[in-house]
PDB file of N, CA and C in Angstrom:
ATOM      1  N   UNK A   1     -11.033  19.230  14.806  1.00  0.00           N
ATOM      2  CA  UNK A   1     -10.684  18.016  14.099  1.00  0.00           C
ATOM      3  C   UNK A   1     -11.951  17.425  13.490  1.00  0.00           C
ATOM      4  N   UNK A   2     -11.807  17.010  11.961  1.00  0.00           N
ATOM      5  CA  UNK A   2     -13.275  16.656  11.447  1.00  0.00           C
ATOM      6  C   UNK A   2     -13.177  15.324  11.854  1.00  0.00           C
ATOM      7  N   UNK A   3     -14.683  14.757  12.100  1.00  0.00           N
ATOM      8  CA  UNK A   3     -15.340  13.234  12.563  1.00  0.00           C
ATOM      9  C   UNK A   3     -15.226  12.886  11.370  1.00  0.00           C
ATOM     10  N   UNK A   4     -14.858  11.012  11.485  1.00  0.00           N
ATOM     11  CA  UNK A   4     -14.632  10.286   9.615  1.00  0.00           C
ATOM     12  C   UNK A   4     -15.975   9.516  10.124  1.00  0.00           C
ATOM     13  N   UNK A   5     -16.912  10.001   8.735  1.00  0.00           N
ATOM     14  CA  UNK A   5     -17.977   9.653   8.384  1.00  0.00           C
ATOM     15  C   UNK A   5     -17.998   8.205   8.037  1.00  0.00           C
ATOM     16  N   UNK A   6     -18.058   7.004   8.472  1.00  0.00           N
ATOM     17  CA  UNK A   6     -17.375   6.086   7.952  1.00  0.00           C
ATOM     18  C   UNK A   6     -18.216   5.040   7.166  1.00  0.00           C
ATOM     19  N   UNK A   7     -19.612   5.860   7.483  1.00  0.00           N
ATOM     20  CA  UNK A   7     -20.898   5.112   6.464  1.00  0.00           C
ATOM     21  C   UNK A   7     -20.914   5.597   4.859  1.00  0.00           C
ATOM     22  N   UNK A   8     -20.088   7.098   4.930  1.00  0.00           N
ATOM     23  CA  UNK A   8     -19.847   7.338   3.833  1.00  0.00           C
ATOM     24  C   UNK A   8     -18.529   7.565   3.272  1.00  0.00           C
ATOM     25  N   UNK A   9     -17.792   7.607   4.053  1.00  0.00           N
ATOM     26  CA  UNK A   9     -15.651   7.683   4.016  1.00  0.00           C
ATOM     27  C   UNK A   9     -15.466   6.396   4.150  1.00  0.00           C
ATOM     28  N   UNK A  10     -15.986   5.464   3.726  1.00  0.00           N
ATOM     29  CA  UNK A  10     -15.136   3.993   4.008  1.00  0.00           C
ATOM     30  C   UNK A  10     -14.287   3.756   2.788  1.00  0.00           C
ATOM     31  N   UNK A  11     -14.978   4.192   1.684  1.00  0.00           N
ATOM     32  CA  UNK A  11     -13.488   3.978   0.710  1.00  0.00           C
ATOM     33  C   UNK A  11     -12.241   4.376   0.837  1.00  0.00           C
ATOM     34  N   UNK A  12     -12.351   5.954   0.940  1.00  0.00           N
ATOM     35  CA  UNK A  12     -11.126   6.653   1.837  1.00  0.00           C
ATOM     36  C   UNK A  12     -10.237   6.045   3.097  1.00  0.00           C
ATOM     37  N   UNK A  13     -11.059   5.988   3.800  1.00  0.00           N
ATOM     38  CA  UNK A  13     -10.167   5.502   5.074  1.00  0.00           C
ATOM     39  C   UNK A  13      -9.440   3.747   4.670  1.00  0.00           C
ATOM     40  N   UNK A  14     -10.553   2.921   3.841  1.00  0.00           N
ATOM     41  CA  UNK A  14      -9.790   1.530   4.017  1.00  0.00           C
ATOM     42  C   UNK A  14      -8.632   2.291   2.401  1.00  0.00           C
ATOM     43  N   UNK A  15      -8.427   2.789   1.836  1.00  0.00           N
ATOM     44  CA  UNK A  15      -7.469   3.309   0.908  1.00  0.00           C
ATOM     45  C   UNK A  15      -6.327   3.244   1.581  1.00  0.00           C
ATOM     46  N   UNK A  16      -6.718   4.718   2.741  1.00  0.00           N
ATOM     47  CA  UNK A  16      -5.181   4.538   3.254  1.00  0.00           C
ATOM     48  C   UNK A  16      -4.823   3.558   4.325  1.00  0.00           C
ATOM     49  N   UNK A  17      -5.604   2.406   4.625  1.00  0.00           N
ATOM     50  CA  UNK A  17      -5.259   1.221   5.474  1.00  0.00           C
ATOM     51  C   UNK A  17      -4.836   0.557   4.216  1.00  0.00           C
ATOM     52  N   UNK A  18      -5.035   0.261   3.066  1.00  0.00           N
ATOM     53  CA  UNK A  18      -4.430  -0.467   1.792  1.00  0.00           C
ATOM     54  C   UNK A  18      -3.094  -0.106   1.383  1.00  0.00           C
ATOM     55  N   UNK A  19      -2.924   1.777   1.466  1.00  0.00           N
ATOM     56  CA  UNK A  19      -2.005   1.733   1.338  1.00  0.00           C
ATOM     57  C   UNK A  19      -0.697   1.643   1.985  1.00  0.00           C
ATOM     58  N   UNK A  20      -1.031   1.815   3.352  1.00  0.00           N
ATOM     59  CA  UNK A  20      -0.079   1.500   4.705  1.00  0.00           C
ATOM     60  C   UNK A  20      -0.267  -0.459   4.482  1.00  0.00           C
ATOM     61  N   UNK A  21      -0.439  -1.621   4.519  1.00  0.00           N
ATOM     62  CA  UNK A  21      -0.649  -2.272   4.288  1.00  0.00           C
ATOM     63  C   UNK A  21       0.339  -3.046   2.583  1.00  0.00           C
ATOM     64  N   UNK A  22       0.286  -1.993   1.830  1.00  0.00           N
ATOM     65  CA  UNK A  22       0.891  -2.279   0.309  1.00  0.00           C
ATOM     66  C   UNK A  22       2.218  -2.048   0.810  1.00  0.00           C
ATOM     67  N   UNK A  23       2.884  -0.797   1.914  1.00  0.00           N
ATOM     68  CA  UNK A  23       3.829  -0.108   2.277  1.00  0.00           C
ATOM     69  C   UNK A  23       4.478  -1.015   2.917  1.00  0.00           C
ATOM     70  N   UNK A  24       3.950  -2.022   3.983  1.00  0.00           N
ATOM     71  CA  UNK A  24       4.727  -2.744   4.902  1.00  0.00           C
ATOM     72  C   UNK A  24       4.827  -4.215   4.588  1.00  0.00           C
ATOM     73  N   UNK A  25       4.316  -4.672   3.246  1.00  0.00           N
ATOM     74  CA  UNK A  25       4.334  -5.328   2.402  1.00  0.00           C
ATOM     75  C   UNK A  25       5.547  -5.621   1.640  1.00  0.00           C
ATOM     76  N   UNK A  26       6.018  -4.176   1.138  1.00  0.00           N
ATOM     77  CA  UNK A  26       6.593  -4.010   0.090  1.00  0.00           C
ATOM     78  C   UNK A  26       8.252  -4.235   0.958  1.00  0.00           C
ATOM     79  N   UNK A  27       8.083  -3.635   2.060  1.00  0.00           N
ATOM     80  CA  UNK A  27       9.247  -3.728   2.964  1.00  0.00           C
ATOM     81  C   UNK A  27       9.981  -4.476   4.121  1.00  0.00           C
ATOM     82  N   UNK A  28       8.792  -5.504   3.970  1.00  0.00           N
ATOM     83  CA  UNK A  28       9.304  -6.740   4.570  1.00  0.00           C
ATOM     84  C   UNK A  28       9.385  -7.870   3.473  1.00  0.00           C
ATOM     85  N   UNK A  29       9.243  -7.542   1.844  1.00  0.00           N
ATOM     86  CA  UNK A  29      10.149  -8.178   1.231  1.00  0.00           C
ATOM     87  C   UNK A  29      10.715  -7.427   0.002  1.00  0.00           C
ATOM     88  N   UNK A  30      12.087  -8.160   1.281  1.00  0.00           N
ATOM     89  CA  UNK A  30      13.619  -7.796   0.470  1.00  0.00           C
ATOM     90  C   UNK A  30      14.443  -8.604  -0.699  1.00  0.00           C
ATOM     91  N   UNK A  31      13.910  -9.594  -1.274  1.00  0.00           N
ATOM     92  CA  UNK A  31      14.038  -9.766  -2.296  1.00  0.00           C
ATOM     93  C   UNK A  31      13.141  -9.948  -2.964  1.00  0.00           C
ATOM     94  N   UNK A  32      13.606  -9.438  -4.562  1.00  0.00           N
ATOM     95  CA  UNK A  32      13.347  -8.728  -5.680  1.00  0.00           C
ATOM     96  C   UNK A  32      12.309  -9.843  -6.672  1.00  0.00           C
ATOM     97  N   UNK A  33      12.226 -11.141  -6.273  1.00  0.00           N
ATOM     98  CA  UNK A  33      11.727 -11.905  -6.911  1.00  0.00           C
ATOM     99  C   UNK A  33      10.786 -12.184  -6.083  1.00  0.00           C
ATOM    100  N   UNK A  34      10.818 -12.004  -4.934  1.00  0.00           N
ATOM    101  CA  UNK A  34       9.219 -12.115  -3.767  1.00  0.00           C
ATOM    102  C   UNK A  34       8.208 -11.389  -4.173  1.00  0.00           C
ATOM    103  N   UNK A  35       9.230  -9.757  -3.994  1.00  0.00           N
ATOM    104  CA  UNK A  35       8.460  -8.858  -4.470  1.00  0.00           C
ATOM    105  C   UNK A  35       7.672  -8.747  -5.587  1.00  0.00           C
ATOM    106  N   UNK A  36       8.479  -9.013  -6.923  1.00  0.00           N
ATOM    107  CA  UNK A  36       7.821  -9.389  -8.429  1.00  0.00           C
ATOM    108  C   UNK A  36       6.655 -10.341  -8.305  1.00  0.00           C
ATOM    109  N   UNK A  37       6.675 -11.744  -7.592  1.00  0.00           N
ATOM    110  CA  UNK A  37       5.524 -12.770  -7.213  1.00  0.00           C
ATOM    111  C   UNK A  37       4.861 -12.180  -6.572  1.00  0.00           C
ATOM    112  N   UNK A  38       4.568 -11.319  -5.290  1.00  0.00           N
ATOM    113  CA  UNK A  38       3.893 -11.289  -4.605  1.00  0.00           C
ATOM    114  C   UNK A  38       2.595  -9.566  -5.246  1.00  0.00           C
ATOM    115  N   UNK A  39       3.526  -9.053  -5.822  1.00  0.00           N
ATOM    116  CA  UNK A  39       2.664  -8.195  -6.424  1.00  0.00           C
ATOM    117  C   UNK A  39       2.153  -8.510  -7.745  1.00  0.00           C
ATOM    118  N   UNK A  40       2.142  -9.666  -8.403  1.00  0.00           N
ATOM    119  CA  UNK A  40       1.798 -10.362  -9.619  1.00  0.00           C
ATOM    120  C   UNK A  40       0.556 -10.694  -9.021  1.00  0.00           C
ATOM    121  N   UNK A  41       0.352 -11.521  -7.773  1.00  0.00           N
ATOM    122  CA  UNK A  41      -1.021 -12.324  -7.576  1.00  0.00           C
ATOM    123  C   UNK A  41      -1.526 -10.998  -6.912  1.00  0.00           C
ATOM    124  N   UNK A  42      -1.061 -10.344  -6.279  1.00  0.00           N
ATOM    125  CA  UNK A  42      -2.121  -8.537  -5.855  1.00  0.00           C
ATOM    126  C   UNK A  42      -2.696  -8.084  -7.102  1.00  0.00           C
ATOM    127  N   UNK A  43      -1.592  -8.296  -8.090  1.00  0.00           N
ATOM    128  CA  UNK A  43      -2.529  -7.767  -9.211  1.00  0.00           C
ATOM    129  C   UNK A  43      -3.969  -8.928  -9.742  1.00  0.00           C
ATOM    130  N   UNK A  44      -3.267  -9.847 -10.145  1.00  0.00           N
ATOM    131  CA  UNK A  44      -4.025 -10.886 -10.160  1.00  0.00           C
ATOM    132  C   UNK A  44      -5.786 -10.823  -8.836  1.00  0.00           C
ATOM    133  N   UNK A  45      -5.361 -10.977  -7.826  1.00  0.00           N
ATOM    134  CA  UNK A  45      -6.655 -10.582  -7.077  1.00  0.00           C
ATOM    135  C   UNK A  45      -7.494  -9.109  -7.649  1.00  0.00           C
ATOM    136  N   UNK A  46      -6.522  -8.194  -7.750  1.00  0.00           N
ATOM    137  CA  UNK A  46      -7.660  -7.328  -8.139  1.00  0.00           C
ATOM    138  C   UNK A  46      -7.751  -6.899  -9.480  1.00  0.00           C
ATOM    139  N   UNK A  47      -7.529  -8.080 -10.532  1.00  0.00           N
ATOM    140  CA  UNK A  47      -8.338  -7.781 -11.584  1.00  0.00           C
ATOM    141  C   UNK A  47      -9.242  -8.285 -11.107  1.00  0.00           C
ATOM    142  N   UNK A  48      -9.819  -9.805 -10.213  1.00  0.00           N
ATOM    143  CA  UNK A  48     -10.793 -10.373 -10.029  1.00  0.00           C
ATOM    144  C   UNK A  48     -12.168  -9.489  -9.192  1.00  0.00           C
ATOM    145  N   UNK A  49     -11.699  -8.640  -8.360  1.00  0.00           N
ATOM    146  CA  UNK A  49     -12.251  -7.738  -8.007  1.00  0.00           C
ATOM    147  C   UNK A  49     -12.587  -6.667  -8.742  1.00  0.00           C
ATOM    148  N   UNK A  50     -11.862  -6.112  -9.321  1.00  0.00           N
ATOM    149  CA  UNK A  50     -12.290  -5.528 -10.997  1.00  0.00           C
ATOM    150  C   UNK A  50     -13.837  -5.702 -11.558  1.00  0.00           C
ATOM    151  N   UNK A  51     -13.205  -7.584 -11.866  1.00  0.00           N
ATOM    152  CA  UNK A  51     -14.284  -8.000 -12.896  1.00  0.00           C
ATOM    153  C   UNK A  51     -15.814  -8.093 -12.028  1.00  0.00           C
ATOM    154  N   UNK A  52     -16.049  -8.293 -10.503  1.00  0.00           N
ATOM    155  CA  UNK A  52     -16.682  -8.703  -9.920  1.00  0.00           C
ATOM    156  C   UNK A  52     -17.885  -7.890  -9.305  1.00  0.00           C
ATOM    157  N   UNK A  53     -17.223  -6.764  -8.947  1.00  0.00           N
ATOM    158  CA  UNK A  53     -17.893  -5.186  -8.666  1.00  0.00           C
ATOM    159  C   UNK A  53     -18.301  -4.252  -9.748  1.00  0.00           C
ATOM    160  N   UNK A  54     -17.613  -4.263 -11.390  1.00  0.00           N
ATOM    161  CA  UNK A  54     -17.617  -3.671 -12.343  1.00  0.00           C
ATOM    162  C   UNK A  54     -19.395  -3.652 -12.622  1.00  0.00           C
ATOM    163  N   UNK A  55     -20.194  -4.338 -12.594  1.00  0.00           N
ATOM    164  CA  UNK A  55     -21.182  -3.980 -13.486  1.00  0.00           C
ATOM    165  C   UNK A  55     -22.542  -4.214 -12.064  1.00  0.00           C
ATOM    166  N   UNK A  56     -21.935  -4.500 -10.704  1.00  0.00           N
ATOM    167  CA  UNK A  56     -23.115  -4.849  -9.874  1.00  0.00           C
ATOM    168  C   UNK A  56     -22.590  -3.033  -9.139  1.00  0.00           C
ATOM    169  N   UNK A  57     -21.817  -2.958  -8.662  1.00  0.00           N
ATOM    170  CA  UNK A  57     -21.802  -1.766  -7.724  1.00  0.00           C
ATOM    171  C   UNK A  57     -20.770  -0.463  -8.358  1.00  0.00           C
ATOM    172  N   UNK A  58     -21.124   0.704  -7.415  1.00  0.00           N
ATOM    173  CA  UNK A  58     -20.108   1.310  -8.408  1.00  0.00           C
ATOM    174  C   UNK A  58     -18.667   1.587  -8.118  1.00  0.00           C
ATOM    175  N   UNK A  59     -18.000   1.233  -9.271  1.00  0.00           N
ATOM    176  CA  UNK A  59     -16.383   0.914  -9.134  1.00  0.00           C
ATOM    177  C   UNK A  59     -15.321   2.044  -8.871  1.00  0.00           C
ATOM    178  N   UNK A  60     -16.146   2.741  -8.181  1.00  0.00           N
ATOM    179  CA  UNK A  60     -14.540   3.971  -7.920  1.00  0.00           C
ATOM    180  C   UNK A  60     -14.306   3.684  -6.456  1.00  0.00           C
ATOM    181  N   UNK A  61     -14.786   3.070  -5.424  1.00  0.00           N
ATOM    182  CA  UNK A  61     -14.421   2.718  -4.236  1.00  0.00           C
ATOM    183  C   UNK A  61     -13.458   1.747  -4.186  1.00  0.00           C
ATOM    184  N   UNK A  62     -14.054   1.029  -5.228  1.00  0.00           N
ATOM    185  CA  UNK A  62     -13.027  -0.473  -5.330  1.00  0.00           C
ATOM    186  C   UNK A  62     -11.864   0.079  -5.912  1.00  0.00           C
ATOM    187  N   UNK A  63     -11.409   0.801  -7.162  1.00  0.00           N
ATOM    188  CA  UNK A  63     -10.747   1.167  -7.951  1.00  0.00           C
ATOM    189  C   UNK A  63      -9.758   2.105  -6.563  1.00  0.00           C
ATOM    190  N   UNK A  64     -10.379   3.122  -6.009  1.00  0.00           N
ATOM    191  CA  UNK A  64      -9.176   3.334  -5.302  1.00  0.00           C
ATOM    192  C   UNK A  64      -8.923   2.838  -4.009  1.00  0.00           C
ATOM    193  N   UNK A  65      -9.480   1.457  -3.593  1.00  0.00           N
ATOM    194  CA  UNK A  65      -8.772   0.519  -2.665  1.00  0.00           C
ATOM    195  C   UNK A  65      -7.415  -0.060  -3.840  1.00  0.00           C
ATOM    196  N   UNK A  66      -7.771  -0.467  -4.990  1.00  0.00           N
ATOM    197  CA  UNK A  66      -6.519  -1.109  -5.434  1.00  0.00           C
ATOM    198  C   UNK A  66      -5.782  -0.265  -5.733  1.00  0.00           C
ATOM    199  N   UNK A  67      -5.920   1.519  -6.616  1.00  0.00           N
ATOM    200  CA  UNK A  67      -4.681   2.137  -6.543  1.00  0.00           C
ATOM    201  C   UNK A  67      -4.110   2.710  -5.353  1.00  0.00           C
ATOM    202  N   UNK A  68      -4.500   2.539  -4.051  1.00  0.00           N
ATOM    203  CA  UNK A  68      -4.327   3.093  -2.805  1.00  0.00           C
ATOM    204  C   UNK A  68      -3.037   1.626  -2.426  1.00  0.00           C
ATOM    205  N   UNK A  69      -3.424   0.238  -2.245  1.00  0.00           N
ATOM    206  CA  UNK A  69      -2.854  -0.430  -1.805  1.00  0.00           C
ATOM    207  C   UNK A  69      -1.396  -0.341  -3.383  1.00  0.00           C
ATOM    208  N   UNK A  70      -1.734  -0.259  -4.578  1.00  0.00           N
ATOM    209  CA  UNK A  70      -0.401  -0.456  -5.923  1.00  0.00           C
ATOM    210  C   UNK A  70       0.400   0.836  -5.244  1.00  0.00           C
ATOM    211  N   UNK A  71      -0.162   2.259  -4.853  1.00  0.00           N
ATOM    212  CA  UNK A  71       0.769   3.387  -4.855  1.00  0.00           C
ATOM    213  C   UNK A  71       1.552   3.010  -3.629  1.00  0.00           C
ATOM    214  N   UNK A  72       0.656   2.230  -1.969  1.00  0.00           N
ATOM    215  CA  UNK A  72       1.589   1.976  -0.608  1.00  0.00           C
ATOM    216  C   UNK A  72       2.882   0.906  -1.447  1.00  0.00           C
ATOM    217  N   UNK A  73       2.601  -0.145  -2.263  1.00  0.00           N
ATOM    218  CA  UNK A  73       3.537  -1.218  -2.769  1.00  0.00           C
ATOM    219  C   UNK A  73       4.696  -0.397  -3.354  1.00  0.00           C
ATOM    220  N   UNK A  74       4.139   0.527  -4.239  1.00  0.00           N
ATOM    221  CA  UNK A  74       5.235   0.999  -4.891  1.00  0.00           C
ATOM    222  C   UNK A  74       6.416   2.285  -3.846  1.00  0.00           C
ATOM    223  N   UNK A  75       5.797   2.997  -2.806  1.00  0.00           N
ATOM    224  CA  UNK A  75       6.801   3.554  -2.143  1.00  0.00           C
ATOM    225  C   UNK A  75       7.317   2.519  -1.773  1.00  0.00           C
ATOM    226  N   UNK A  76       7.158   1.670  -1.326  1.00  0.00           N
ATOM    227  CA  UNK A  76       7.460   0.717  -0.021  1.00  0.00           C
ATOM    228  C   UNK A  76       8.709  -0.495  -0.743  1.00  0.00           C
ATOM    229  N   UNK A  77       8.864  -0.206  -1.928  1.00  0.00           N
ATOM    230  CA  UNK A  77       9.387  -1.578  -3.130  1.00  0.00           C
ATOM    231  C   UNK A  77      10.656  -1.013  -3.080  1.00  0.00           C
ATOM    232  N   UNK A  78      11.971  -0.855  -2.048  1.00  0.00           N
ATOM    233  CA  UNK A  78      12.786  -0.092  -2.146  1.00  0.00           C
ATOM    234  C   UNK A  78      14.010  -1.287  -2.798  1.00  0.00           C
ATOM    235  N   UNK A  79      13.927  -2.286  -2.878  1.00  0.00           N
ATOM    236  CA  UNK A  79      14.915  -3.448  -3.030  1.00  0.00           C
ATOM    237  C   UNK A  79      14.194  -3.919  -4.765  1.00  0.00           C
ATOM    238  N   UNK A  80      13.445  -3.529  -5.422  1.00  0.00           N
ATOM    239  CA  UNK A  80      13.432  -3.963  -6.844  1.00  0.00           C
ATOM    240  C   UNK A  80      12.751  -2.626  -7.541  1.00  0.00           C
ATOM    241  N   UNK A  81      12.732  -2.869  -8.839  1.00  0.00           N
ATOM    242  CA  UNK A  81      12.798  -1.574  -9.588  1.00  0.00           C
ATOM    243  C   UNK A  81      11.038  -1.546  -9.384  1.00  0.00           C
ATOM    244  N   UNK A  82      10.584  -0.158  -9.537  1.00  0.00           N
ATOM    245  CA  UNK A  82       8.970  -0.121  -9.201  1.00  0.00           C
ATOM    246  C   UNK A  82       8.386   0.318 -10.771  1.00  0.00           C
ATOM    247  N   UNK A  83       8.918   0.651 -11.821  1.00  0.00           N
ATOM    248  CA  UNK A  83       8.907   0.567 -13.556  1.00  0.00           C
ATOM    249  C   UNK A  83       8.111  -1.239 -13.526  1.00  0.00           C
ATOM    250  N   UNK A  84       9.334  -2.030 -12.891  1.00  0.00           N
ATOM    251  CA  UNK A  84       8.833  -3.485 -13.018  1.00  0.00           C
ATOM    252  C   UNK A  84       8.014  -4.314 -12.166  1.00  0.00           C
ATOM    253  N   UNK A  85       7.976  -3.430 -10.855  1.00  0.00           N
ATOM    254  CA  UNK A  85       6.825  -4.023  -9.985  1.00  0.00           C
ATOM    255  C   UNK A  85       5.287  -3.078 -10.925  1.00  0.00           C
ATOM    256  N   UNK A  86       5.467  -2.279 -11.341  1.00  0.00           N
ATOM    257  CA  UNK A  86       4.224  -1.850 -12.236  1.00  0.00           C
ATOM    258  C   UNK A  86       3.532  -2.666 -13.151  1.00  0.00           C
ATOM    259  N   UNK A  87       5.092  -3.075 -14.165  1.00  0.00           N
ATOM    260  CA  UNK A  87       4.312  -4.186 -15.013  1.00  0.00           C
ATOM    261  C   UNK A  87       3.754  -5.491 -14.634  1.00  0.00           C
ATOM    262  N   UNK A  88       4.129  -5.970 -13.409  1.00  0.00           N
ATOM    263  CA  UNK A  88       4.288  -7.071 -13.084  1.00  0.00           C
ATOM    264  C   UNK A  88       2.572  -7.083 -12.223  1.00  0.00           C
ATOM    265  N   UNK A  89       2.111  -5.942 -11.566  1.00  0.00           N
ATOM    266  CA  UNK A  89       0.914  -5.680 -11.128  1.00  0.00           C
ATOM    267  C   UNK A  89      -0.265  -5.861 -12.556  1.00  0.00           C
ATOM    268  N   UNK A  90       0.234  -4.607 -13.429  1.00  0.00           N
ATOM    269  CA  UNK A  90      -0.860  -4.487 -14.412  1.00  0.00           C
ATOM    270  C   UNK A  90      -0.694  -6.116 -15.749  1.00  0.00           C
ATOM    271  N   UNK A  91       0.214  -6.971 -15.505  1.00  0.00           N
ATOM    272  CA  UNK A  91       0.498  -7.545 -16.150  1.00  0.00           C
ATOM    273  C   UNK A  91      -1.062  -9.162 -15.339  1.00  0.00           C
ATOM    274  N   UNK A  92      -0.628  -8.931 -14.249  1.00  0.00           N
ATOM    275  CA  UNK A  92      -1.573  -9.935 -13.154  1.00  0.00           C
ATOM    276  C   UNK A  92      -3.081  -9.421 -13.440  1.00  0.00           C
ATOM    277  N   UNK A  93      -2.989  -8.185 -13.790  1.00  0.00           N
ATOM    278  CA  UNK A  93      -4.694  -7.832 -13.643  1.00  0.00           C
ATOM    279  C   UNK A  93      -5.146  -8.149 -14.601  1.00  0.00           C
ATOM    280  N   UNK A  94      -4.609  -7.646 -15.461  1.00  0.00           N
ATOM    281  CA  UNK A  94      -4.971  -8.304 -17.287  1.00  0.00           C
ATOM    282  C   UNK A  94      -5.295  -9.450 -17.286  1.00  0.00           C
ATOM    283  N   UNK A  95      -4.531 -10.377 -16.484  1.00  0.00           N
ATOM    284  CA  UNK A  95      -4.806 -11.790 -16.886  1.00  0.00           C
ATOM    285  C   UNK A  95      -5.968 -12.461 -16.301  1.00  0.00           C
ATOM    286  N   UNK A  96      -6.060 -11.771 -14.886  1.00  0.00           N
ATOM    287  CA  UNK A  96      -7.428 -12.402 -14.066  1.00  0.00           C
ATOM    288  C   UNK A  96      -8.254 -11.730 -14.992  1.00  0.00           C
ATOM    289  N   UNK A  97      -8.131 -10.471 -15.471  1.00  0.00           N
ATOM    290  CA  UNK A  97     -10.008 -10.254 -16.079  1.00  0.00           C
ATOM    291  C   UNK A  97      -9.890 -10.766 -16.970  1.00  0.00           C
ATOM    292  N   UNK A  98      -8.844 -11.121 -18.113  1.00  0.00           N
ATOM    293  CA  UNK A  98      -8.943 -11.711 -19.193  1.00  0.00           C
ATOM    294  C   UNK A  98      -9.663 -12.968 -18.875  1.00  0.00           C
ATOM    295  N   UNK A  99      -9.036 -14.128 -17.922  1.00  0.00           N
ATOM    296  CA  UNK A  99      -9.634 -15.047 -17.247  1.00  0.00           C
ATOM    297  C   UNK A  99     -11.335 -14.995 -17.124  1.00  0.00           C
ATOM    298  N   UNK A 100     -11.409 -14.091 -16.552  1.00  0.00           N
ATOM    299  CA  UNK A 100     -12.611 -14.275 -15.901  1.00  0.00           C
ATOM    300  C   UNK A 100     -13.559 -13.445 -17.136  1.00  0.00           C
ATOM    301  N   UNK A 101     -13.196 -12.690 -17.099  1.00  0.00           N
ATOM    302  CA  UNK A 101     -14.114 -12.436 -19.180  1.00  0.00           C
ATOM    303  C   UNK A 101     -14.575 -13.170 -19.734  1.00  0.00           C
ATOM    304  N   UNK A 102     -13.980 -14.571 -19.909  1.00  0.00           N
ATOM    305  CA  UNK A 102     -13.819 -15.312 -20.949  1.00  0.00           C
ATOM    306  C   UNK A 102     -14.169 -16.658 -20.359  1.00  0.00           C
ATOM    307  N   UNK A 103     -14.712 -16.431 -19.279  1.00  0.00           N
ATOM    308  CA  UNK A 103     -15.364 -17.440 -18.139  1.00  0.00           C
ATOM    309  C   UNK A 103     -14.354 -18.921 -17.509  1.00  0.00           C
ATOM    310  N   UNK A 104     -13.431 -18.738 -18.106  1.00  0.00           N
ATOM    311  CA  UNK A 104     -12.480 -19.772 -17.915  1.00  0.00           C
ATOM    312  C   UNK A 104     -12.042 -19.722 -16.169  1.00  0.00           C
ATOM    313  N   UNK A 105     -12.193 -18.746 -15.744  1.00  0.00           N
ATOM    314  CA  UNK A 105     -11.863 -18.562 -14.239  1.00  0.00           C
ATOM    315  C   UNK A 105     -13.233 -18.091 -13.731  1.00  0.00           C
ATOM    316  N   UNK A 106     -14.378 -18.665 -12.772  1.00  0.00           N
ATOM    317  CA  UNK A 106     -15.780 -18.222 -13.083  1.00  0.00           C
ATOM    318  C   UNK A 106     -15.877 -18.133 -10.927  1.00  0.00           C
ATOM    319  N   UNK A 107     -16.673 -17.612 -10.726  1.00  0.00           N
ATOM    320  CA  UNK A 107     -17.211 -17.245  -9.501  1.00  0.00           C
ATOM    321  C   UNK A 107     -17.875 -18.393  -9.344  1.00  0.00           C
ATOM    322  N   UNK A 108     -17.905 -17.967  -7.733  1.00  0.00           N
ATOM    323  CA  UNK A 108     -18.230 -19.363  -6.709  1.00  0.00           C
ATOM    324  C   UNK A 108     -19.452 -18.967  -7.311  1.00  0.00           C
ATOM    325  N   UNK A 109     -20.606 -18.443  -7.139  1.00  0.00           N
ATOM    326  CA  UNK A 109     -21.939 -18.490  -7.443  1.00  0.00           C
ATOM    327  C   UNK A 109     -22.301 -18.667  -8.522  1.00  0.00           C
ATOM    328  N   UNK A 110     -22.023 -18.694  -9.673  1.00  0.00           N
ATOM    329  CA  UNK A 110     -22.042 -18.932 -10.611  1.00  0.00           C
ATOM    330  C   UNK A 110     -22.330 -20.443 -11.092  1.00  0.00           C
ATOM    331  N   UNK A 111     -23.422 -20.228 -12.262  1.00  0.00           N
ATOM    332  CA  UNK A 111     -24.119 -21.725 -12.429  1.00  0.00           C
ATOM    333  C   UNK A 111     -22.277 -22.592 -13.229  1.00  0.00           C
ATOM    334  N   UNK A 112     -21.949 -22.281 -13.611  1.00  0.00           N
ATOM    335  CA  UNK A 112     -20.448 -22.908 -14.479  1.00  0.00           C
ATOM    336  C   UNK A 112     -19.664 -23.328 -13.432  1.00  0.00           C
ATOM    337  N   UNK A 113     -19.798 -22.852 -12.455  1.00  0.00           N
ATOM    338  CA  UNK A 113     -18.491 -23.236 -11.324  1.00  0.00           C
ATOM    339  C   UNK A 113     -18.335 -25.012 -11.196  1.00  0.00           C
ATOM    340  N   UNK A 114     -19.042 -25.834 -11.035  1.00  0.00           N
ATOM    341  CA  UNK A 114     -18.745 -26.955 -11.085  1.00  0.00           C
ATOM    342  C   UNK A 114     -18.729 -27.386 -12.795  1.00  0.00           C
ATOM    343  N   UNK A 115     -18.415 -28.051 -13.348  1.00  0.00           N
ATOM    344  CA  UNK A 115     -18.242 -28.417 -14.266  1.00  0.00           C
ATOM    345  C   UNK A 115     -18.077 -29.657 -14.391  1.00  0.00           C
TER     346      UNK A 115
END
């Protein structure tokens, strides 16, 4: 049995804790409009994570924590259509990076945050 390297497998392993996690998510809600809200602001969080890791670290760890936790949501979405829990994810991400692009939604550290 191979040892999980976990100084260097941590993307991997928290993936499939994201996606077991997206899975039991998706299936303890049974209605169709929870589901649509609740994977709108998942998306929403990780465009923000997106925008945040994109240019300081490198983004394929992050990238497949969020398609690891969207693919557990989408088996797991058995009570609404997963065509529309898709859009409803990539529809949330768009908007946080658009947001945060465009500085209108800005990080705690950030000199703009108080205003």
């Amino acid at each position: 049995m191979a040892n999980l390297k976990l100084d260097e497998q941590w993307a991997e392993a928290f993936s499939l804790l994201f996606l077991a996690v997206g899975f039991i998510i998706a299936i303890l809600l049974q209605s169709p409009f929870l589901s649509y809200l609740s994977v709108f602001f998942a998306g929403f969080v990780a465009g923000r994570v997106y925008y945040l890791k994109k240019s300081k670290e490198p983004i394929l760890p992050f990238v497949l924590l969020i398609v690891g936790f969207l693919f557990g949501y989408l088996l797991g979405s058995f009570w609404a259509s997963r065509f529309v829990t898709l859009l409803f994810f990539a529809v949330g991400f768009g908007i946080s990076y658009y947001l945060h692009l465009k500085q209108i939604l800005v990080i705690f550290k950030s000199e703009d945050f108080i205003k």
